[in-house]
Protein backbone atom coordinates (compact mmCIF):
# COMPACT_ATOMS: atom_id res chain seq x y z
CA UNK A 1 104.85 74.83 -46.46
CA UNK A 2 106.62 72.63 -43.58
CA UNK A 3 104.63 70.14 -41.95
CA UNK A 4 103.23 70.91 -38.56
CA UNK A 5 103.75 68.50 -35.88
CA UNK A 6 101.02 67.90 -33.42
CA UNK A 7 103.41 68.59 -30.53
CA UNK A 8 104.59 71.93 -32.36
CA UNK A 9 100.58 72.48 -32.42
CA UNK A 10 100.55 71.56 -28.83
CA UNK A 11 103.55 73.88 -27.49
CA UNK A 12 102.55 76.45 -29.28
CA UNK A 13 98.82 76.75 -29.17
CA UNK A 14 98.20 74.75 -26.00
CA UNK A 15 100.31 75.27 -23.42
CA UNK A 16 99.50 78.70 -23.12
CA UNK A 17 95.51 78.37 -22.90
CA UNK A 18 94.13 78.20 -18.56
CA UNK A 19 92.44 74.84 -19.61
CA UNK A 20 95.46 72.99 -20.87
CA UNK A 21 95.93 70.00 -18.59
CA UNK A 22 99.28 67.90 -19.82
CA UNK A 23 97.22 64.60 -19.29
CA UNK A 24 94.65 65.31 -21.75
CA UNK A 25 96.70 66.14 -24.40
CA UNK A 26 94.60 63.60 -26.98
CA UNK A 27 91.51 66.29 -26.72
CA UNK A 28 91.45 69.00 -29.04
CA UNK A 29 89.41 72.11 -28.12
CA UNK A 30 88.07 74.23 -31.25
CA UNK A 31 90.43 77.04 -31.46
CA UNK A 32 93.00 74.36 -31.39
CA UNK A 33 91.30 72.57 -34.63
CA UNK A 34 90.73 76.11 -36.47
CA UNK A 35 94.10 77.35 -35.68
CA UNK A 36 95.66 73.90 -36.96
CA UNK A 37 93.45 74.18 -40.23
CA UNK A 38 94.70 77.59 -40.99
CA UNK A 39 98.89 76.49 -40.67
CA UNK A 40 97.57 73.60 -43.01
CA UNK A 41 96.24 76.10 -44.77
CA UNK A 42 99.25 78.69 -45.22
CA UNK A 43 97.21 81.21 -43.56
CA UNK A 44 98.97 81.07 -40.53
CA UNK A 45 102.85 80.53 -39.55
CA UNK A 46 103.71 78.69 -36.56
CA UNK A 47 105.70 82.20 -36.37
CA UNK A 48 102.99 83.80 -35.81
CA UNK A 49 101.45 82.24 -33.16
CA UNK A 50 104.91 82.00 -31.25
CA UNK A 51 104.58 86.11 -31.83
CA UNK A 52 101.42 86.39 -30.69
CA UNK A 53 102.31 84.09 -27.31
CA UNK A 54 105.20 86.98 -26.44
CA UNK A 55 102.03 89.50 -26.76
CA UNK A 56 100.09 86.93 -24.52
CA UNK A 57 102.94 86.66 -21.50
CA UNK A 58 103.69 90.58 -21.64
CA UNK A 59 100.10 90.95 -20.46
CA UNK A 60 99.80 88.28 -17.56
């Protein structure tokens, strides 16, 4: 498995969340801290989050 960045984490789990204030970037919310445990984990691909942000913006 390839090592996950916490920017990767950031862009693609972040960013995309109403709360998600660029200046307090250093807090982590819980679904960020699950999320990041399950790509540890294998569980999860960064792919699939990036999927399920297209899913996200198609419904704004």
């Amino acid at each position: 498995m390839a090592e996950v960045t916490k920017r990767e984490m950031i862009d693609g789990v972040c960013k995309v969340c109403d709360f998600y204030k660029e200046n307090d970037e250093q807090l982590e919310c819980g679904a960020f801290k699950i999320i990041k445990i399950l790509v540890e984990e294998g569980k999860l691909r960064m792919e699939d989050i990036y999927f399920a942000r297209e899913r996200l913006g198609s419904q704004r």
